[in-house]
Protein backbone atom coordinates (compact mmCIF):
# COMPACT_ATOMS: atom_id res chain seq x y z
CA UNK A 1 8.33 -3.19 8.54
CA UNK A 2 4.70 -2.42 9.62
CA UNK A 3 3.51 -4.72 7.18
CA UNK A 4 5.69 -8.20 8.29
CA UNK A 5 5.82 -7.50 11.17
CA UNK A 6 9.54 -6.98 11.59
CA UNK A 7 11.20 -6.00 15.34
CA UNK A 8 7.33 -4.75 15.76
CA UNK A 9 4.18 -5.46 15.71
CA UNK A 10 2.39 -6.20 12.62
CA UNK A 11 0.05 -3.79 12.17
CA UNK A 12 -1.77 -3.11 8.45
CA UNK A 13 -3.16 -0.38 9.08
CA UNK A 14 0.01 1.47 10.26
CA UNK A 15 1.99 -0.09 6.78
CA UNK A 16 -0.90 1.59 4.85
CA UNK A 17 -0.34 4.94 6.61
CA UNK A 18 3.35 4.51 5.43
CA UNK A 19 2.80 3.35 2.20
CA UNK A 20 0.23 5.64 1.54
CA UNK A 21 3.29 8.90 2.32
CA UNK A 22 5.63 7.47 0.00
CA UNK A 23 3.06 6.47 -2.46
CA UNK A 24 1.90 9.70 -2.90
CA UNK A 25 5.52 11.09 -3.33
CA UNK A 26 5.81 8.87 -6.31
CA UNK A 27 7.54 5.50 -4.66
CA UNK A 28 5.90 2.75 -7.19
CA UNK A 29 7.20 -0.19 -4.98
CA UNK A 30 5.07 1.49 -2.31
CA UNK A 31 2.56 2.07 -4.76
CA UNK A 32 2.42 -1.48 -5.82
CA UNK A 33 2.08 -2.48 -1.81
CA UNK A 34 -0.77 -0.32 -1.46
CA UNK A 35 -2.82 -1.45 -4.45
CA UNK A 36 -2.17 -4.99 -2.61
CA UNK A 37 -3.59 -3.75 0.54
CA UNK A 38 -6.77 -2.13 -1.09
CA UNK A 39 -7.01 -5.12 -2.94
CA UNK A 40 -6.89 -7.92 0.13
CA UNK A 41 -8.56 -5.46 2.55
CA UNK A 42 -5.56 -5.52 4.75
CA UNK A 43 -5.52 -2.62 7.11
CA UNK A 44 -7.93 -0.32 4.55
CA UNK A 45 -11.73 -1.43 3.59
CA UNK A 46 -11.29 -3.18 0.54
CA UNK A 47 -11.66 -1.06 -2.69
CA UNK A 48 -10.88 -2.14 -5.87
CA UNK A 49 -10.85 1.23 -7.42
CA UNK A 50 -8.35 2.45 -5.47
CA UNK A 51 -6.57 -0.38 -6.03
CA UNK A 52 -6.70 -0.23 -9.78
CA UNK A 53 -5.84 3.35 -9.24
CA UNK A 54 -2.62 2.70 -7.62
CA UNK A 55 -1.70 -0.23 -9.35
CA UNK A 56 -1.87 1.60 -12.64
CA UNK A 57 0.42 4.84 -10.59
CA UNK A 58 2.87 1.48 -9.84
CA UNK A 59 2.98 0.72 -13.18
CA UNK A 60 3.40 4.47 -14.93
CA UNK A 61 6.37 4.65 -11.95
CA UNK A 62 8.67 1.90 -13.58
């Protein structure tokens, strides 16, 4: 939502907040979208650790 900007603002940083809550609870599509946003820099500082990190969590998840 937060992310495309859907009926509201698009705001990165607020999809990464969300993504970050159901990542951590074992969602691997949300996962997958954070990796991408550690990976572009979009709404986080670009890390490519943690975006390894959560792409391989993605990955274990399906």
């Amino acid at each position: 939502m937060y992310d495309q900007g859907q009926h509201v603002t698009q705001d990165y940083a607020e999809a990464v907040s969300w993504y970050l809550k159901a990542a951590e609870q074992g969602n691997a599509n949300a996962q997958y979208n954070l990796a991408l946003k550690y990976k572009t820099g979009q709404g986080v500082t670009k890390d490519d650790t943690k975006a390894a990190y959560w792409y391989r969590k993605a990955a274990e998840g399906r």
